[in-house]
PDB file of N, CA and C in Angstrom:
ATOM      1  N   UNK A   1      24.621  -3.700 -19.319  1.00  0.00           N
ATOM      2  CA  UNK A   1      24.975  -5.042 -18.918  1.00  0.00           C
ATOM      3  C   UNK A   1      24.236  -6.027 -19.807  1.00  0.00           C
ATOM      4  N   UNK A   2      24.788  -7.283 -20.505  1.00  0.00           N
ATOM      5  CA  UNK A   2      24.360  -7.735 -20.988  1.00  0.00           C
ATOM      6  C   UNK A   2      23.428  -9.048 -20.309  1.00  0.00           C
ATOM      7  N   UNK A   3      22.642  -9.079 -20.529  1.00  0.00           N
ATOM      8  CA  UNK A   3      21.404 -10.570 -20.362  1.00  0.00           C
ATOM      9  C   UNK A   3      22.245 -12.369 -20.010  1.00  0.00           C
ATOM     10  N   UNK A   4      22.205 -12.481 -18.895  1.00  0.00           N
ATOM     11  CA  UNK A   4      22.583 -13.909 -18.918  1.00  0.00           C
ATOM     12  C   UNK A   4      22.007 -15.067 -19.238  1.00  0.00           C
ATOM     13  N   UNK A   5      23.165 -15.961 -20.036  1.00  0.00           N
ATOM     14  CA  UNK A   5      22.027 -17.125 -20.712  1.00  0.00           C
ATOM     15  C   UNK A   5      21.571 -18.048 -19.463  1.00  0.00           C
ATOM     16  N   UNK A   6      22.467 -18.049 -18.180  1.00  0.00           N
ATOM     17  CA  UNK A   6      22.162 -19.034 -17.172  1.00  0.00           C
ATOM     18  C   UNK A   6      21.061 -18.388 -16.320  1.00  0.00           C
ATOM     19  N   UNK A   7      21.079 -17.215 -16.032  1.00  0.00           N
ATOM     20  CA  UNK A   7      20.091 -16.541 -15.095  1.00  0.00           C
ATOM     21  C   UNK A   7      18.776 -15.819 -15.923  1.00  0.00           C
ATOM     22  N   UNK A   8      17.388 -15.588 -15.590  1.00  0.00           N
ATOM     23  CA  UNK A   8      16.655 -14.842 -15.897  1.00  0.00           C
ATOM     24  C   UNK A   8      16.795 -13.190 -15.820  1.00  0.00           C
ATOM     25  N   UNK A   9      16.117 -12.531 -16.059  1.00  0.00           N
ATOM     26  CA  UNK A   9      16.826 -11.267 -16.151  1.00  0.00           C
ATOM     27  C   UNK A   9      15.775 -10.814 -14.563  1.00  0.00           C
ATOM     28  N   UNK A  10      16.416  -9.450 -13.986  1.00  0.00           N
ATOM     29  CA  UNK A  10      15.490  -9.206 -12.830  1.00  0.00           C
ATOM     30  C   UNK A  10      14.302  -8.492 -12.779  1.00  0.00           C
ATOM     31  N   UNK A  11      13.496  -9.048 -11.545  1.00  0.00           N
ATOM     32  CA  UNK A  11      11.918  -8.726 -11.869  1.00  0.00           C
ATOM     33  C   UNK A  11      11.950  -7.240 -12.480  1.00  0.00           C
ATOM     34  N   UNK A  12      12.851  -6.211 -11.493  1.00  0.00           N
ATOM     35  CA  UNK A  12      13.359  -4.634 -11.962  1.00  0.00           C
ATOM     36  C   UNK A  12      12.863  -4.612 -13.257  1.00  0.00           C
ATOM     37  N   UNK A  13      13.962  -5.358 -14.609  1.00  0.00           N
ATOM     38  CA  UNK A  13      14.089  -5.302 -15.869  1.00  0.00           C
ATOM     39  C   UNK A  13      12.599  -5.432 -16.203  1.00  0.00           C
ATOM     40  N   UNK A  14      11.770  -6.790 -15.931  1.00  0.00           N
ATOM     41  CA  UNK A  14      10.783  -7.354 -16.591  1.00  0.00           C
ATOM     42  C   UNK A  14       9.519  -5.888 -16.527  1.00  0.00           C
ATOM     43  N   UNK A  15       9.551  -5.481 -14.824  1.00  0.00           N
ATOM     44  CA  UNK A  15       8.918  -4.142 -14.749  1.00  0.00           C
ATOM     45  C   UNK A  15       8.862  -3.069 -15.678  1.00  0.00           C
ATOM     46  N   UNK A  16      10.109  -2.638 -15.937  1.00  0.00           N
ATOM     47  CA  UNK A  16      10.829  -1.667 -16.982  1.00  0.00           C
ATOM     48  C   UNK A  16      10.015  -1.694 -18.408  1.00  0.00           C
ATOM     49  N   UNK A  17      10.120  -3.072 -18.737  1.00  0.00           N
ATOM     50  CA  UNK A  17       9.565  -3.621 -19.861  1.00  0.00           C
ATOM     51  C   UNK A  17       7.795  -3.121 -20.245  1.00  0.00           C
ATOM     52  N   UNK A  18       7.217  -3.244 -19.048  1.00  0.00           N
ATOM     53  CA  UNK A  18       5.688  -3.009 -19.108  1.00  0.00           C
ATOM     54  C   UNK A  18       5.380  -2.051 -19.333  1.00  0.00           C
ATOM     55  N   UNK A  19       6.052  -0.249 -18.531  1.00  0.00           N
ATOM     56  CA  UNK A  19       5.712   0.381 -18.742  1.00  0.00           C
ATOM     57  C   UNK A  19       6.203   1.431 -20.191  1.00  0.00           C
ATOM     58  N   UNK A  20       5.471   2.676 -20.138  1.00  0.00           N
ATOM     59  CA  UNK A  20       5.512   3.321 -21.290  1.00  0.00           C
ATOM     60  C   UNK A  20       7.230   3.771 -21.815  1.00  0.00           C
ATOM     61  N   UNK A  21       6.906   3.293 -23.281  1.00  0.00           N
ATOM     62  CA  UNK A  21       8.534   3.305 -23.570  1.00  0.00           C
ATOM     63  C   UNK A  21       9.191   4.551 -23.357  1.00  0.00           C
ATOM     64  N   UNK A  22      10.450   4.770 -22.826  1.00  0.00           N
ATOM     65  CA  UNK A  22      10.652   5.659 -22.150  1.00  0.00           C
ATOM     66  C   UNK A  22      12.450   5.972 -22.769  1.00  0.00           C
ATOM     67  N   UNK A  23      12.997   5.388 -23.250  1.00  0.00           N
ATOM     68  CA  UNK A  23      13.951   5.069 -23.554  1.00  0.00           C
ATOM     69  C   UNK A  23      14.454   6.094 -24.915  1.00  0.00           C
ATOM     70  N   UNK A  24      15.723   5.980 -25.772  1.00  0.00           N
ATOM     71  CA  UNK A  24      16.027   6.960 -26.807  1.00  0.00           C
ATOM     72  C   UNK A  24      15.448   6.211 -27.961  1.00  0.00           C
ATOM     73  N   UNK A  25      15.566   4.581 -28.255  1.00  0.00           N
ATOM     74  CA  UNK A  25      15.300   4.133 -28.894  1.00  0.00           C
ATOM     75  C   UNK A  25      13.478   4.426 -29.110  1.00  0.00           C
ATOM     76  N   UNK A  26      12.703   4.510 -28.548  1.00  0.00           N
ATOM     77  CA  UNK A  26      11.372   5.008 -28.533  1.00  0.00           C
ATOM     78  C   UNK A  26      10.942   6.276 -28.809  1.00  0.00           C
ATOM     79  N   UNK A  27      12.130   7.225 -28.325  1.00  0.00           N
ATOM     80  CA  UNK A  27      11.797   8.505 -28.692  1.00  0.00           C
ATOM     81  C   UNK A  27      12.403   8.802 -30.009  1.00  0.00           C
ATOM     82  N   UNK A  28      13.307   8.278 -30.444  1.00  0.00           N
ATOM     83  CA  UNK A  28      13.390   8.345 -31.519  1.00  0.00           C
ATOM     84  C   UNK A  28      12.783   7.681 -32.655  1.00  0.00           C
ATOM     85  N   UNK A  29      12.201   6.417 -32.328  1.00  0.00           N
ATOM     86  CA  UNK A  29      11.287   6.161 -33.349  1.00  0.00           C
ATOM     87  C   UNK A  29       9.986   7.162 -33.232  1.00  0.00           C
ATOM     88  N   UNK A  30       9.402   7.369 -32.310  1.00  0.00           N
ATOM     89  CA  UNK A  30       8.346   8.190 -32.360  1.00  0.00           C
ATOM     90  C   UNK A  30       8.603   9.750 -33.133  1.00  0.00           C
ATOM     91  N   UNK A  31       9.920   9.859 -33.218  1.00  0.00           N
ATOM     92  CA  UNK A  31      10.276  11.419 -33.710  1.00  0.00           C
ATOM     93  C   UNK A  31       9.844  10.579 -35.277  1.00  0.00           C
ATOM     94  N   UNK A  32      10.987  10.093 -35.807  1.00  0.00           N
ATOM     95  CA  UNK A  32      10.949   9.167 -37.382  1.00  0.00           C
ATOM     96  C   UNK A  32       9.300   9.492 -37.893  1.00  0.00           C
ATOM     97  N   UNK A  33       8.593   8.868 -36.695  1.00  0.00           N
ATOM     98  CA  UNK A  33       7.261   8.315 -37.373  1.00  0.00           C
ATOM     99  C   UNK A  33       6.104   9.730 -37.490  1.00  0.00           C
ATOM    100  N   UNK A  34       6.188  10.910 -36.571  1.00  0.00           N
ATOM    101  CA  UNK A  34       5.893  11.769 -36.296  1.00  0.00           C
ATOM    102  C   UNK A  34       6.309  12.625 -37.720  1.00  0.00           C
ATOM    103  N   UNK A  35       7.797  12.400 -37.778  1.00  0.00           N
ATOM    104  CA  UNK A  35       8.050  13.623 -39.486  1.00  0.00           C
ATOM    105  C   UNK A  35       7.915  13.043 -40.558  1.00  0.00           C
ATOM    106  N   UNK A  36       7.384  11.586 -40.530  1.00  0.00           N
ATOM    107  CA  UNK A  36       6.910  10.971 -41.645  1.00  0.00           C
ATOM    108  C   UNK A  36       8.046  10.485 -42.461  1.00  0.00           C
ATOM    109  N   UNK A  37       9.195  10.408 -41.394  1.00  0.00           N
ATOM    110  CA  UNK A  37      10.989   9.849 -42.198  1.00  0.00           C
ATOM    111  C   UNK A  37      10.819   8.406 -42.097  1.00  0.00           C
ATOM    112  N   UNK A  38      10.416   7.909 -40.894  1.00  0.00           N
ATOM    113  CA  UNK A  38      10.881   6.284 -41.086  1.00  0.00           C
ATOM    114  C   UNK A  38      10.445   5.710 -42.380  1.00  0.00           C
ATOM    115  N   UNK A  39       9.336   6.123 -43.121  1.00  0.00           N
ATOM    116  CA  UNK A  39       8.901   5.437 -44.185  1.00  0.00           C
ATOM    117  C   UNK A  39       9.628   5.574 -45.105  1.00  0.00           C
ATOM    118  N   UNK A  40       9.892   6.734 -45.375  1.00  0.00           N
ATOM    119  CA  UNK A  40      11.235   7.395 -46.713  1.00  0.00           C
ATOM    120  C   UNK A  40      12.437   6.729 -46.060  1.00  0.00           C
ATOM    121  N   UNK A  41      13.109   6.758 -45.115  1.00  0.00           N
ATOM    122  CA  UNK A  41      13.834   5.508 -44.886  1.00  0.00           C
ATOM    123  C   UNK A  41      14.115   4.304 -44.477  1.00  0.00           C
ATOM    124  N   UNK A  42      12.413   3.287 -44.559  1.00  0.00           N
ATOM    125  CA  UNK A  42      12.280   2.000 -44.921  1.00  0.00           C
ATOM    126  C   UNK A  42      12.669   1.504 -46.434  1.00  0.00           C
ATOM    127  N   UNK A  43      12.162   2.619 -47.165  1.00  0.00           N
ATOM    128  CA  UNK A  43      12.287   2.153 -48.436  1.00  0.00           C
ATOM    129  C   UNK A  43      13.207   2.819 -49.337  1.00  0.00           C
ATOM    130  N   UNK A  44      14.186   3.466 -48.478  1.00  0.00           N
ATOM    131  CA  UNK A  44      15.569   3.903 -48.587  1.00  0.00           C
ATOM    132  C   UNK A  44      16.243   2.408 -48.258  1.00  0.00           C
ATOM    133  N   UNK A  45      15.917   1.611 -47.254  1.00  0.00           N
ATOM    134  CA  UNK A  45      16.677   0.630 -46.907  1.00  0.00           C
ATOM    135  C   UNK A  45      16.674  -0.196 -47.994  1.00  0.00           C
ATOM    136  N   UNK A  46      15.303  -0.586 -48.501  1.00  0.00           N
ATOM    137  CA  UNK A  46      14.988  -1.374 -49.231  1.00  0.00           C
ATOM    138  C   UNK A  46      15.677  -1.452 -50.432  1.00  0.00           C
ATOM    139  N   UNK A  47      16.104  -0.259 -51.279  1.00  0.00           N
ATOM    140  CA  UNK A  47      16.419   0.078 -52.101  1.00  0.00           C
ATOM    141  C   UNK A  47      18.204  -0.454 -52.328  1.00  0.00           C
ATOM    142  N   UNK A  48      18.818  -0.030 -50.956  1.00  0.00           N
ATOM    143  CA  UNK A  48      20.057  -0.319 -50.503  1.00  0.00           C
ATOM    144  C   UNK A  48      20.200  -1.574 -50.651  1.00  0.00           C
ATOM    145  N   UNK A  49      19.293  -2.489 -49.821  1.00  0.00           N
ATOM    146  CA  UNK A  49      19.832  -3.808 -49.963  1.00  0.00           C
ATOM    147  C   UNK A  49      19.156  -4.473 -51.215  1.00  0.00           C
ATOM    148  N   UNK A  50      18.485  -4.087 -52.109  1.00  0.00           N
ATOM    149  CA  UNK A  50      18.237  -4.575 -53.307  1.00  0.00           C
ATOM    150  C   UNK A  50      19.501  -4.504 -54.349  1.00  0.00           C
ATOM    151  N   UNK A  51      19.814  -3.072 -54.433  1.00  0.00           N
ATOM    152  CA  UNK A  51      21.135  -2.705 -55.037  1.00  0.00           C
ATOM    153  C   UNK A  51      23.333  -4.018 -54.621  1.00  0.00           C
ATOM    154  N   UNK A  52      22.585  -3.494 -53.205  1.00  0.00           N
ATOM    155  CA  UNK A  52      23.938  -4.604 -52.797  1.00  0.00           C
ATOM    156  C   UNK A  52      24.004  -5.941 -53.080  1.00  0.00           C
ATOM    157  N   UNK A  53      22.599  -6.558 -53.469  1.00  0.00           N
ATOM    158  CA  UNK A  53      22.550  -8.260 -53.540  1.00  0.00           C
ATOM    159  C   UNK A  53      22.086  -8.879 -52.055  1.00  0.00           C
ATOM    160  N   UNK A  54      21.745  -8.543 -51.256  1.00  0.00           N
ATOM    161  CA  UNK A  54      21.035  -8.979 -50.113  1.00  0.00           C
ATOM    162  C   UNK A  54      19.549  -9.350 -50.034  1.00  0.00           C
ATOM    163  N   UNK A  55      18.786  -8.502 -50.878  1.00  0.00           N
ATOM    164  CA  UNK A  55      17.685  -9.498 -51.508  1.00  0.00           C
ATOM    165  C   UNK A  55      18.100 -10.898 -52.100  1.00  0.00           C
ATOM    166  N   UNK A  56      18.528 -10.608 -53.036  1.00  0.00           N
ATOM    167  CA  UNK A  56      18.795 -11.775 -54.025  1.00  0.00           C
ATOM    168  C   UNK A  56      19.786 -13.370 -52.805  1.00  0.00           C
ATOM    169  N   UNK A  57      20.606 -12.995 -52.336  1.00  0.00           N
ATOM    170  CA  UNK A  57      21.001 -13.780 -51.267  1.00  0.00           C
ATOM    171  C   UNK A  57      20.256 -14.152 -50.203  1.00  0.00           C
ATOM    172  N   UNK A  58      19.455 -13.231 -49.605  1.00  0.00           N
ATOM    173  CA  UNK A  58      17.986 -14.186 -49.148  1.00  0.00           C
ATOM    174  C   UNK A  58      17.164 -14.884 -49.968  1.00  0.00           C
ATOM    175  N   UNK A  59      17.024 -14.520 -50.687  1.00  0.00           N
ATOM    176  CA  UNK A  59      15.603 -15.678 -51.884  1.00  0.00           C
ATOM    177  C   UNK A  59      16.795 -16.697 -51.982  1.00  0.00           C
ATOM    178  N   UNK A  60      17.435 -17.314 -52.434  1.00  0.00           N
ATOM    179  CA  UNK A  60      18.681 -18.294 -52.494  1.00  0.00           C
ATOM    180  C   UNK A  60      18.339 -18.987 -51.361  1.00  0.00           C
ATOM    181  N   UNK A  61      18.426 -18.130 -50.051  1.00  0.00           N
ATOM    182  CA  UNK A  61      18.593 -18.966 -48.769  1.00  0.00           C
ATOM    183  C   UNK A  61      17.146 -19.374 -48.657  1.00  0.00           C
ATOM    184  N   UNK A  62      16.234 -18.521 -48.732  1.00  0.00           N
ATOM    185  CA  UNK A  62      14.693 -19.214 -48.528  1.00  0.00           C
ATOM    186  C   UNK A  62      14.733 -20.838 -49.863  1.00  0.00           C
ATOM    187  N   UNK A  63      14.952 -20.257 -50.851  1.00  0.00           N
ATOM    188  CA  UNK A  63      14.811 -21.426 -51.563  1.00  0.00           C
ATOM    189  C   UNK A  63      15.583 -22.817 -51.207  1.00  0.00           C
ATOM    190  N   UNK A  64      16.867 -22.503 -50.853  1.00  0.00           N
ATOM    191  CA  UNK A  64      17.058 -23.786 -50.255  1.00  0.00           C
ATOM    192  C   UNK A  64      16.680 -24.516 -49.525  1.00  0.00           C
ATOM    193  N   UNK A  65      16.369 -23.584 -48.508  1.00  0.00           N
ATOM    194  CA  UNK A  65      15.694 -24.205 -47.060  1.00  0.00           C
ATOM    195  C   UNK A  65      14.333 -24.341 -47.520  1.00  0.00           C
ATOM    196  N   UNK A  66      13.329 -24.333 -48.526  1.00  0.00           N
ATOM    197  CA  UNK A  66      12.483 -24.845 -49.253  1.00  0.00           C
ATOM    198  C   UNK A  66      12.848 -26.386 -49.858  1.00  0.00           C
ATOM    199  N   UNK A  67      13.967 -26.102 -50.900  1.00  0.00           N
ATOM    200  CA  UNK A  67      14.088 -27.573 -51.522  1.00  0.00           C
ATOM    201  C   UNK A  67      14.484 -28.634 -50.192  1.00  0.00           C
ATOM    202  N   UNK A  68      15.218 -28.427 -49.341  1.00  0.00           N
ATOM    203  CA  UNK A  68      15.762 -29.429 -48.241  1.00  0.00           C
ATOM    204  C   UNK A  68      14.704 -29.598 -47.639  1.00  0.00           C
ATOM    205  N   UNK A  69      13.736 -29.016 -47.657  1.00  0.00           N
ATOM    206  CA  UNK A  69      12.600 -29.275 -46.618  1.00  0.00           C
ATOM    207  C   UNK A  69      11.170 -29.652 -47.260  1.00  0.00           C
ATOM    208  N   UNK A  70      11.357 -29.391 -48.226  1.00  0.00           N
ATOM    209  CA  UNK A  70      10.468 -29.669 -49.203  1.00  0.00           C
ATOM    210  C   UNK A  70       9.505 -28.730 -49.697  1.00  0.00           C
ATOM    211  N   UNK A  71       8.560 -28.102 -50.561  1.00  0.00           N
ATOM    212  CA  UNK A  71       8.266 -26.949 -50.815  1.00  0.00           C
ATOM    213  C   UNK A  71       6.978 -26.663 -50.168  1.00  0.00           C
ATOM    214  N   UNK A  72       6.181 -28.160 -49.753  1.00  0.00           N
ATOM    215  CA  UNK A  72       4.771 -28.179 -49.745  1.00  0.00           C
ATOM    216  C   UNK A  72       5.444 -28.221 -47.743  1.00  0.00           C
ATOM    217  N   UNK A  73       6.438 -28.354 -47.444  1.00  0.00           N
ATOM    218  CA  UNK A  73       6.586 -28.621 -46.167  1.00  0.00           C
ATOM    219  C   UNK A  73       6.869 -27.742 -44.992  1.00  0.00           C
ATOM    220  N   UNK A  74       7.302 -26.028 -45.549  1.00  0.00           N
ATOM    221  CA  UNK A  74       7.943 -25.140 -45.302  1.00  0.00           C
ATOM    222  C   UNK A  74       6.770 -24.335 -44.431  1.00  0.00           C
ATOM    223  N   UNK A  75       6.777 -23.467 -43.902  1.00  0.00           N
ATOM    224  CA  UNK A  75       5.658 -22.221 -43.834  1.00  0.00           C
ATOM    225  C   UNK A  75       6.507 -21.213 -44.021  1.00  0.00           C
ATOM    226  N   UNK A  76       5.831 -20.182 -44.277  1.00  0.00           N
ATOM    227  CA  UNK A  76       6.410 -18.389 -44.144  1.00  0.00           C
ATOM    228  C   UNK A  76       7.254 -18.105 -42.803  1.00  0.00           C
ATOM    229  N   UNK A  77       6.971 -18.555 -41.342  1.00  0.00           N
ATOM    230  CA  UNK A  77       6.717 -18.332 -40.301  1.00  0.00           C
ATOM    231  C   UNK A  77       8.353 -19.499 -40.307  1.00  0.00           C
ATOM    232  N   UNK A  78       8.330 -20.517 -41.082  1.00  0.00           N
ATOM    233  CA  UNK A  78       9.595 -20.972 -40.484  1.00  0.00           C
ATOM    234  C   UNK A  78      10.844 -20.404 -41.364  1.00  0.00           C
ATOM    235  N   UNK A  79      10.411 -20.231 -42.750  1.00  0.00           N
ATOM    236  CA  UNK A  79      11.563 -19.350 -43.476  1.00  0.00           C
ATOM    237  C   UNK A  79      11.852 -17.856 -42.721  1.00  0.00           C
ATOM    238  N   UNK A  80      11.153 -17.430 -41.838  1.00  0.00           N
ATOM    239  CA  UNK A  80      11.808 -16.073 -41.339  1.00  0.00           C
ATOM    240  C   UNK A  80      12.461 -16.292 -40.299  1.00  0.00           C
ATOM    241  N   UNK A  81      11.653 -17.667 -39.368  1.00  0.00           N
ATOM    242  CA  UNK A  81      12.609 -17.771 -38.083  1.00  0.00           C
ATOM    243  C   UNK A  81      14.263 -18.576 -38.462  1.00  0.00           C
ATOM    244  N   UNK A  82      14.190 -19.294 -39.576  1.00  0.00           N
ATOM    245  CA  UNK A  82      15.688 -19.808 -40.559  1.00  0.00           C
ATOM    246  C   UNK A  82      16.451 -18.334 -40.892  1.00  0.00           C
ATOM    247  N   UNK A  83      15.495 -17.602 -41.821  1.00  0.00           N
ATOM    248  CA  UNK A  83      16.358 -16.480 -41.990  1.00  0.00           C
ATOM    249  C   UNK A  83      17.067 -15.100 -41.401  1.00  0.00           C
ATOM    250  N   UNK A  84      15.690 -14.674 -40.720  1.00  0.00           N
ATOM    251  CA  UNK A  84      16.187 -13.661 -39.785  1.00  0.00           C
ATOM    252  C   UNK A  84      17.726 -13.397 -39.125  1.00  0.00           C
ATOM    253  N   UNK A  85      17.703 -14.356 -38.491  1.00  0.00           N
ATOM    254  CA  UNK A  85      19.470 -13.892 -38.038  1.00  0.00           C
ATOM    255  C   UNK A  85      20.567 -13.945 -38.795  1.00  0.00           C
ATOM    256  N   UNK A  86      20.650 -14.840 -40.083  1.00  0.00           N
ATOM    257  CA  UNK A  86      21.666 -14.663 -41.289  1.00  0.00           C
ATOM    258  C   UNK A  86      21.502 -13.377 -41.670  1.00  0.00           C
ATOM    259  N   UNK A  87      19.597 -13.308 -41.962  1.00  0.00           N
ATOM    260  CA  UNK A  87      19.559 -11.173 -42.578  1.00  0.00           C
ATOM    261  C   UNK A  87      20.031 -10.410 -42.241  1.00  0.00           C
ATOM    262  N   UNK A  88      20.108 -10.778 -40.716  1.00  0.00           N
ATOM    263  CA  UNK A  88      20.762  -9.511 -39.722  1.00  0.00           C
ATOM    264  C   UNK A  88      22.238  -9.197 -39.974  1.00  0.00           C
ATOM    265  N   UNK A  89      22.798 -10.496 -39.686  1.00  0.00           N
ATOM    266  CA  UNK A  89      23.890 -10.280 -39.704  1.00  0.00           C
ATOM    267  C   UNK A  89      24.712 -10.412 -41.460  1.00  0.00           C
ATOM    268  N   UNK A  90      23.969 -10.042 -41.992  1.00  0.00           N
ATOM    269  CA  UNK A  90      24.443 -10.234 -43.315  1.00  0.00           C
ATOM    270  C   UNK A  90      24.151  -8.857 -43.889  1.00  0.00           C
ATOM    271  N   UNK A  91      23.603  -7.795 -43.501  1.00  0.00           N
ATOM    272  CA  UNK A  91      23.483  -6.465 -44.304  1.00  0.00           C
ATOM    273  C   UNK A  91      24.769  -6.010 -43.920  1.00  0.00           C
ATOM    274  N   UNK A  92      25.168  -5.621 -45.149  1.00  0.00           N
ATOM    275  CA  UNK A  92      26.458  -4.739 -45.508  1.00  0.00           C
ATOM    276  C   UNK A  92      26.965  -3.546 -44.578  1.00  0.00           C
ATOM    277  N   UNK A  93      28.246  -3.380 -43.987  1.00  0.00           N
ATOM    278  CA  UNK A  93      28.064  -2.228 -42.721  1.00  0.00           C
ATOM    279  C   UNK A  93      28.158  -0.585 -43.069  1.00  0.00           C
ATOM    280  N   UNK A  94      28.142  -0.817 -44.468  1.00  0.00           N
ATOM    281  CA  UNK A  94      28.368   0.589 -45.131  1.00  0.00           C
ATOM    282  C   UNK A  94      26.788   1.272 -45.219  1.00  0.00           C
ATOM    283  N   UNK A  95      25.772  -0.535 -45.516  1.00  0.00           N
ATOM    284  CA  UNK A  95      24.355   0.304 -45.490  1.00  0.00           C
ATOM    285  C   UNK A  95      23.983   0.302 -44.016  1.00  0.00           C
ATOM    286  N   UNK A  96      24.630   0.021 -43.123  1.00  0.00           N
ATOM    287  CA  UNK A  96      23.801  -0.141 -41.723  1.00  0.00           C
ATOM    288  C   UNK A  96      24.504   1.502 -41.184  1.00  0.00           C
ATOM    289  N   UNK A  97      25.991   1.794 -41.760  1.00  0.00           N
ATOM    290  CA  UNK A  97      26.624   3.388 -41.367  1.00  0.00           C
ATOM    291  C   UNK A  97      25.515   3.943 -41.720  1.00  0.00           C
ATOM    292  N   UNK A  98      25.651   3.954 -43.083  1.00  0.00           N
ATOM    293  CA  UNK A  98      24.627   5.192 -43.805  1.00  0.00           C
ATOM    294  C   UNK A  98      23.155   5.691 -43.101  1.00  0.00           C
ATOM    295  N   UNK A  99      22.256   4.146 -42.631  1.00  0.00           N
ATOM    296  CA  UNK A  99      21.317   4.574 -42.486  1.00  0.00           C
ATOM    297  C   UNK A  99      21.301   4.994 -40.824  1.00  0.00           C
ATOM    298  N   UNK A 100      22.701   4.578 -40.204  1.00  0.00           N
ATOM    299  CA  UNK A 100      22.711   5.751 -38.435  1.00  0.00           C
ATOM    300  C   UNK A 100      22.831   6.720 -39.067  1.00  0.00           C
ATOM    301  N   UNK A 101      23.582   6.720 -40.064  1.00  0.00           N
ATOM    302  CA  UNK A 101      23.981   8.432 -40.191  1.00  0.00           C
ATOM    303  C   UNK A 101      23.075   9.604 -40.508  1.00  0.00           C
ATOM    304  N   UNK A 102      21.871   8.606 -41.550  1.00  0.00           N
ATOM    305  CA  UNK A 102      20.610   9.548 -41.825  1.00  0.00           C
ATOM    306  C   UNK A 102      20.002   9.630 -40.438  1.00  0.00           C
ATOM    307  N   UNK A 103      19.940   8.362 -39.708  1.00  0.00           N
ATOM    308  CA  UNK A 103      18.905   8.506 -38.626  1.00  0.00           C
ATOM    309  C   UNK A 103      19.253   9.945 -37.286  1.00  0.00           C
ATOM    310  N   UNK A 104      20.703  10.286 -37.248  1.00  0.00           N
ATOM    311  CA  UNK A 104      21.202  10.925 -36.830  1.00  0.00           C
ATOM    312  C   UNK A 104      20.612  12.592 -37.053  1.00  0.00           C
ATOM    313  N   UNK A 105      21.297  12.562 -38.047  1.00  0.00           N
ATOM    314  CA  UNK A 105      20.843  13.582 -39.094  1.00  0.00           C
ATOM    315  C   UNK A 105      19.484  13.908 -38.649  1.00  0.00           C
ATOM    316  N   UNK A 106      19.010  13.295 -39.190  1.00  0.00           N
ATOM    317  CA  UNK A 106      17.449  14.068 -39.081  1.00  0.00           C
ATOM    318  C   UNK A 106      16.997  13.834 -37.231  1.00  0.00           C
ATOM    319  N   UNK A 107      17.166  13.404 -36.318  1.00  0.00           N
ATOM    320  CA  UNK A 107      17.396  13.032 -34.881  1.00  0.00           C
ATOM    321  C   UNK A 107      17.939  14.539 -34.777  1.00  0.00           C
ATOM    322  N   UNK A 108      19.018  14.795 -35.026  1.00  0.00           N
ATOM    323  CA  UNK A 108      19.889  16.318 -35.222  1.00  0.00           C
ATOM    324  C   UNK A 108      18.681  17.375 -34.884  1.00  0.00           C
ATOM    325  N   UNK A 109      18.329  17.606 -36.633  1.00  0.00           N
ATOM    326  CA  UNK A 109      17.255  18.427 -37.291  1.00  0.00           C
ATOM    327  C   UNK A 109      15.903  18.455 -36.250  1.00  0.00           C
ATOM    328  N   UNK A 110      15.738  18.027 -35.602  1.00  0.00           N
ATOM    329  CA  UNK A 110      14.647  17.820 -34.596  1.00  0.00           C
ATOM    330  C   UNK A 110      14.657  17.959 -33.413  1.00  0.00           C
ATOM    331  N   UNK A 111      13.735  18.348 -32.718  1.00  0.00           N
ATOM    332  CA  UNK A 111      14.358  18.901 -30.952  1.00  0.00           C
ATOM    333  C   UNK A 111      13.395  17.175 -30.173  1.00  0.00           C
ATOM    334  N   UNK A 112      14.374  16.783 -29.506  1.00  0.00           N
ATOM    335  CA  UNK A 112      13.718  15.987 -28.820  1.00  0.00           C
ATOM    336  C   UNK A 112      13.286  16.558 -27.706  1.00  0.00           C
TER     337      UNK A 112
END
């Protein structure tokens, strides 16, 4: 179920939240980080979106939102909260397949 913008979410959820991550998304990062993959595919990612032009199309967007704002006027902290959600939604869906598909893969190769 998705999160309502008019209502808070329920105390239940907020509970959920505190304790120990328990979820696939957790166990599977903990598998990643455990066989020493997430790193070989951080900079598998990296590589991907350097190759596609998604680096280069963020520095563009930071720089603008530098010159409009001025250079001495900017912080780090506001170019990520500007950029972040264009990044997101701007990586290519062939590199976002690929890298479920590795994450799979090796998720596979591993006994949870």
């Amino acid at each position: 179920m998705k999160a309502s913008i008019k209502r808070p979410p329920s105390p239940d959820a907020e509970i959920d939240r505190n304790r120990e991550p328990t979820t696939v998304q957790a166990t599977v990062n903990m598998k990643l980080i455990e066989s020493e993959e997430k790193e070989r595919l951080k900079e598998l990612l990296r590589e991907k979106l350097v190759e596609c032009g998604w680096r280069d199309e963020m520095k563009s967007v930071c720089r603008e939102i530098a010159r409009k704002n001025g250079r001495k006027n900017v912080t780090v902290d506001e170019l990520v909260d500007a950029i972040t959600p264009k990044g997101r939604a701007s990586v290519p869906d062939s590199v976002k397949a690929d890298m479920l598909h590795r994450i799979r893969s090796i998720v596979g190769s591993t006994s949870l």
